[in-house]
Protein backbone atom coordinates (compact mmCIF):
# COMPACT_ATOMS: atom_id res chain seq x y z
CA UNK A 1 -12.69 7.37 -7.93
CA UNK A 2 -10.35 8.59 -5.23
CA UNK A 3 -9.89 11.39 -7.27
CA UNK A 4 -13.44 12.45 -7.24
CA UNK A 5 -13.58 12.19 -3.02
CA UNK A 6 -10.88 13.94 -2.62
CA UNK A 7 -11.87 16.61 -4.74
CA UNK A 8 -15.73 16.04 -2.94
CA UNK A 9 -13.33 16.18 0.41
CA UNK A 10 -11.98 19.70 -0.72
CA UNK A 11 -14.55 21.56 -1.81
CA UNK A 12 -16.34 20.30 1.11
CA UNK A 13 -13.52 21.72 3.23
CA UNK A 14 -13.88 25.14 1.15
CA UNK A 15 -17.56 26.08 1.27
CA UNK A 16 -16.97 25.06 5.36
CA UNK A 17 -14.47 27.34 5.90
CA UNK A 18 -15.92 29.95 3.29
CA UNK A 19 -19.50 29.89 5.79
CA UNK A 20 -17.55 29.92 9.12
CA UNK A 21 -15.72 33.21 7.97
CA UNK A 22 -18.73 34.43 6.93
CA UNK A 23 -20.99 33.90 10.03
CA UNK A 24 -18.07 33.95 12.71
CA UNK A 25 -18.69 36.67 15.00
CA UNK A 26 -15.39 36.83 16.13
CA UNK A 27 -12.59 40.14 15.14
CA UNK A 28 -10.66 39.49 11.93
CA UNK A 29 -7.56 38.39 13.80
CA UNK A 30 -9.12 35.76 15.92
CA UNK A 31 -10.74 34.26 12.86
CA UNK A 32 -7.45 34.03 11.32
CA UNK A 33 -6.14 32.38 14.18
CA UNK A 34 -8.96 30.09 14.16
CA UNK A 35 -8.37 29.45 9.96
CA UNK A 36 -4.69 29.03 10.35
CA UNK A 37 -5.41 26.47 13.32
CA UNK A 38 -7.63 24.55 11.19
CA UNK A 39 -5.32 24.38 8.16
CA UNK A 40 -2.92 23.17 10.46
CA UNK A 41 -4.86 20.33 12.01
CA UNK A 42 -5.98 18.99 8.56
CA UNK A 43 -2.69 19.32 7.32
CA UNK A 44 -1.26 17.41 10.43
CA UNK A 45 -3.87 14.75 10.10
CA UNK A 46 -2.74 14.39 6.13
CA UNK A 47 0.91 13.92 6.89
CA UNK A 48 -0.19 11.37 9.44
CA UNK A 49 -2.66 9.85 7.14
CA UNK A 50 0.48 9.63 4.17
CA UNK A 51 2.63 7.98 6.79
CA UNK A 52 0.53 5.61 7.38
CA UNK A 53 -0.33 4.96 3.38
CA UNK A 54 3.63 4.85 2.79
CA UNK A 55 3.75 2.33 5.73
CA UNK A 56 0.83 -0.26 4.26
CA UNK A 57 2.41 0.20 0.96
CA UNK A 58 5.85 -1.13 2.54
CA UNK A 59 4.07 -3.89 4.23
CA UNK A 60 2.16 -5.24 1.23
CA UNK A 61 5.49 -4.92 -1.44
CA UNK A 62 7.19 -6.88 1.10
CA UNK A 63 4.18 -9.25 1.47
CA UNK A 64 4.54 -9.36 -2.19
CA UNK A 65 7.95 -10.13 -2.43
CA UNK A 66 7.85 -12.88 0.74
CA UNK A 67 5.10 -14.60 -1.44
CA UNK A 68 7.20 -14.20 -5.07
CA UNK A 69 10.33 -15.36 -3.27
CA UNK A 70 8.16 -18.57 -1.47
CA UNK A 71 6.95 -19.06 -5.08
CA UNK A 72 10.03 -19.17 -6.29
CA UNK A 73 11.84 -21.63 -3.88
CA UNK A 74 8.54 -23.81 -4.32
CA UNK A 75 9.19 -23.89 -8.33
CA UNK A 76 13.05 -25.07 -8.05
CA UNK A 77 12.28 -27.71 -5.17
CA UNK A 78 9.38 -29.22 -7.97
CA UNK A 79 11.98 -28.80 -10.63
CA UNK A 80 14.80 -30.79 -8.59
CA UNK A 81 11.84 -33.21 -7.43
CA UNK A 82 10.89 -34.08 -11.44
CA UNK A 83 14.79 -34.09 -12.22
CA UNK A 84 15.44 -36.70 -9.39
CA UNK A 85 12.49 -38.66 -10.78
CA UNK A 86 13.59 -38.88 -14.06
CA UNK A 87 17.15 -39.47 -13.34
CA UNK A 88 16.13 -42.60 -11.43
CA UNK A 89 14.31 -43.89 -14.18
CA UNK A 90 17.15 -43.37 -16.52
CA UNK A 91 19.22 -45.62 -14.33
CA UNK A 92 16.84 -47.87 -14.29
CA UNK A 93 16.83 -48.14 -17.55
CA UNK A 94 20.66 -48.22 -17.81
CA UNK A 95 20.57 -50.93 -14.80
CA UNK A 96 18.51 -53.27 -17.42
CA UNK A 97 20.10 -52.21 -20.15
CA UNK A 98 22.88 -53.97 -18.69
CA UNK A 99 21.09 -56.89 -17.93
């Protein structure tokens, strides 16, 4: 799917820039100027827009590892919990084994 808008996005982009050089009624040079402006806006707002990807990526595998590690820690204190149980019933059992 993202695939598809970002190929939607570029040919977009392309048939855009394709009619603006085509009906500009500027010189040559000054619609260069205008192209290589353009390109270098959209490319700007990219690199921004990766930045800011990479940055929500971080946030969410750390998210991800906060909750795994809280999982974790939650599994061994129920593990101790059912250990202490069970060890007090075995000395219960001991205590009236003695009896």
């Amino acid at each position: 799917m993202r695939k598809t808008v970002g190929l939607a996005l570029l040919a977009g982009v392309l048939v855009g820039a394709a009619a603006g050089i085509l009906l500009a009624p500027d010189k040559g040079s000054e619609t260069r100027k205008k192209i290589k402006g353009g390109y270098d806006e959209a490319k700007n707002k990219l690199k921004d827009r990766i930045a800011a990807a990479k940055l929500k990526f971080q946030e969410l595998q750390l998210q991800g590892e906060e909750n795994l590690l809280d999982g974790i820690e939650n599994a061994g204190e129920e593990v101790i919990s059912k250990l202490e149980d069970k060890l007090a019933k075995l000395k219960a059992e001991v205590a009236r084994m003695k009896e």
